[in-house]
Protein backbone atom coordinates (compact mmCIF):
# COMPACT_ATOMS: atom_id res chain seq x y z
CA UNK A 1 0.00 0.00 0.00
CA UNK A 2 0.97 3.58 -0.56
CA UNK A 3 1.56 5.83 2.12
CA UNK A 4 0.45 9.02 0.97
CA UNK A 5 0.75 12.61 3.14
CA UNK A 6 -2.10 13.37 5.40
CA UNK A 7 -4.40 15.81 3.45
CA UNK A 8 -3.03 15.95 0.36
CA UNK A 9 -6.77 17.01 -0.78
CA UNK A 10 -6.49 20.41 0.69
CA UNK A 11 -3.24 20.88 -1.25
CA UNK A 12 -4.68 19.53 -4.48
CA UNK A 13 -8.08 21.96 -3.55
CA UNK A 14 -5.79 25.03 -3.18
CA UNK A 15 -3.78 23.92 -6.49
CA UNK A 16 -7.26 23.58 -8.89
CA UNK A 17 -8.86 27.28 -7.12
CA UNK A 18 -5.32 28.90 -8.12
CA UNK A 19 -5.30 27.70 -11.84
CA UNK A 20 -9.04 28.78 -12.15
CA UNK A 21 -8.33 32.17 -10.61
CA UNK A 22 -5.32 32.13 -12.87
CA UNK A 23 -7.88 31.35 -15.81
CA UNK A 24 -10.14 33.68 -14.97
CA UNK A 25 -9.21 36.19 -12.59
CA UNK A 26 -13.00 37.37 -11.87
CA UNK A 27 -13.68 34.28 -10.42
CA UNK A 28 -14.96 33.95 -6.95
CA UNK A 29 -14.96 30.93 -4.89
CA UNK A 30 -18.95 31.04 -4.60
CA UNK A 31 -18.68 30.72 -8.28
CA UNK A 32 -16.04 27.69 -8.25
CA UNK A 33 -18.07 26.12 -5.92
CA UNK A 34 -20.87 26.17 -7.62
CA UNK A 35 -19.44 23.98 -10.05
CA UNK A 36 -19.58 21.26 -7.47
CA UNK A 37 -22.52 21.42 -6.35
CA UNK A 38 -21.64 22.61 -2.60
CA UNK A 39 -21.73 26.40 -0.54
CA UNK A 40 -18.92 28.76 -0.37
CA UNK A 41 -18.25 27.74 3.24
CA UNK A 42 -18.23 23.94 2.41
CA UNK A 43 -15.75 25.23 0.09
CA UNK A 44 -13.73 26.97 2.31
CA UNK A 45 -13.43 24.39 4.29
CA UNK A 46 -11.86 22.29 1.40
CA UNK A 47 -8.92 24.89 1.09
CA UNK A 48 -8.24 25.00 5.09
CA UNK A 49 -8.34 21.26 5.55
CA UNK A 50 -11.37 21.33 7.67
CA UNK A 51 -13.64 19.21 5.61
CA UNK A 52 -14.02 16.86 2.65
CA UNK A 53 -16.60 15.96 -0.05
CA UNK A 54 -18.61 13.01 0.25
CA UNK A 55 -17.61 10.54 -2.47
CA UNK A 56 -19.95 11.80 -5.04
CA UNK A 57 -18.38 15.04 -4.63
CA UNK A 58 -14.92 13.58 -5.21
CA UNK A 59 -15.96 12.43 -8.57
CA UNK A 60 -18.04 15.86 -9.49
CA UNK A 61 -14.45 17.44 -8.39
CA UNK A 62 -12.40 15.20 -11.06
CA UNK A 63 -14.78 15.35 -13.91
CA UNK A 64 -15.20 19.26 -13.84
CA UNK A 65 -11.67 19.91 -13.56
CA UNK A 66 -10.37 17.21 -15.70
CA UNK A 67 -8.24 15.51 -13.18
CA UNK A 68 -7.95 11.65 -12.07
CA UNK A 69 -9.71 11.09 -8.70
CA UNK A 70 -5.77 9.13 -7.65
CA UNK A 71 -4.51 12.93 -8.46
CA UNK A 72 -6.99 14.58 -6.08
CA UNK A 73 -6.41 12.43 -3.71
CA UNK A 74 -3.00 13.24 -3.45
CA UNK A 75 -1.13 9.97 -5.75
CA UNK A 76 2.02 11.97 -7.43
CA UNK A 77 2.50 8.44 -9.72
CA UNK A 78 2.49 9.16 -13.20
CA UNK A 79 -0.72 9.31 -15.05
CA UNK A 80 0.07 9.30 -18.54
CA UNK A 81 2.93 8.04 -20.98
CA UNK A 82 4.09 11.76 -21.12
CA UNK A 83 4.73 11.72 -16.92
CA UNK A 84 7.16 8.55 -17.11
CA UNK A 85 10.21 8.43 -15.77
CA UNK A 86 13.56 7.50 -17.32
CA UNK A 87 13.36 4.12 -16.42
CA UNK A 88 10.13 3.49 -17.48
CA UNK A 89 10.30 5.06 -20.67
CA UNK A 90 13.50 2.43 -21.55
CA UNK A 91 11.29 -0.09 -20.51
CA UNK A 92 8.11 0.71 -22.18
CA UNK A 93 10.56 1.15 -25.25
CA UNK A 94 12.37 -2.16 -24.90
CA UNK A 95 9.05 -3.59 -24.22
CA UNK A 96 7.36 -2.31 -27.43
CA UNK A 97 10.63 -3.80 -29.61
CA UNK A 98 9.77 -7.04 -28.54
CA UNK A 99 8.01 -9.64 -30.82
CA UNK A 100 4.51 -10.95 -29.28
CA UNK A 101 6.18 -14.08 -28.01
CA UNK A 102 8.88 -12.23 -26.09
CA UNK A 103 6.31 -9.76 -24.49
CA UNK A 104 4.48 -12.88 -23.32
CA UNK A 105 7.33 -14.24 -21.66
CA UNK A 106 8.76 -10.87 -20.15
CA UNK A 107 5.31 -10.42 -19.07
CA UNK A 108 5.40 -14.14 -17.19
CA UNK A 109 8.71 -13.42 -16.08
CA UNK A 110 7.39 -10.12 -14.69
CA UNK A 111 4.63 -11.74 -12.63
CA UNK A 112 6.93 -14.53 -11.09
CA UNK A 113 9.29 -11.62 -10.06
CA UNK A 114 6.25 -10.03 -8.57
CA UNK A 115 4.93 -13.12 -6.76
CA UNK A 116 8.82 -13.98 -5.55
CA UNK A 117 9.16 -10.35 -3.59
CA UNK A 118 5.81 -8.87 -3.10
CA UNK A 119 3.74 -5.66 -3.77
CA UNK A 120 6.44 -3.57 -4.13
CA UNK A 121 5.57 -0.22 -2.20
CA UNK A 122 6.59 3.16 -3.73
């Protein structure tokens, strides 16, 4: 299991209210809340750390802003091919040069390492 920070919602809340104000400088929070569904205060809350959507609101909070619920919840792992690392990228790219047959075996070979030492933890 990951161990991710305590509140890393509140940090990702703050983050998403300073890119809209960026977008649109007019903006007020009443408004931004609005697009979830929830009051200014509830809102406000969000930003100090004092509160939390329900789990419906989580998801309302994703699809409006276009972000992956892992993100919002505070996983820094990369979410698209574009956010790999180094070593992944090699991989993926020694991985894609592979015929069908080898990717089937580096893929069972993969799963036996994975069995042998456990859920890695990041």
């Amino acid at each position: 299991m990951i161990d991710l920070p305590k509140n890393r919602f509140q940090e990702r809340m703050n983050e998403l209210w300073q890119r809209a104000k960026d977008r649109n400088c007019r903006l007020t929070q009443k408004e931004f809340s609005g697009r979830f569904g929830v009051s200014r205060n509830a809102f406000l809350g969000w930003l100090r750390g004092t509160g939390q959507p329900d789990a419906d609101g989580f998801v309302r909070i994703a699809c409006s802003e276009n972000v992956t619920l892992a993100w919002l919840l505070g996983d820094d792992r990369p979410q698209s091919e574009k956010d790999l690392c180094r070593d992944e990228i090699e991989l993926l790219d020694i991985f894609r040069r592979l015929t069908s047959e080898h990717k089937e075996d580096l893929l069972t070979m993969a799963k036996q390492f994975q069995s042998h030492y456990g859920q890695i933890i990041i």
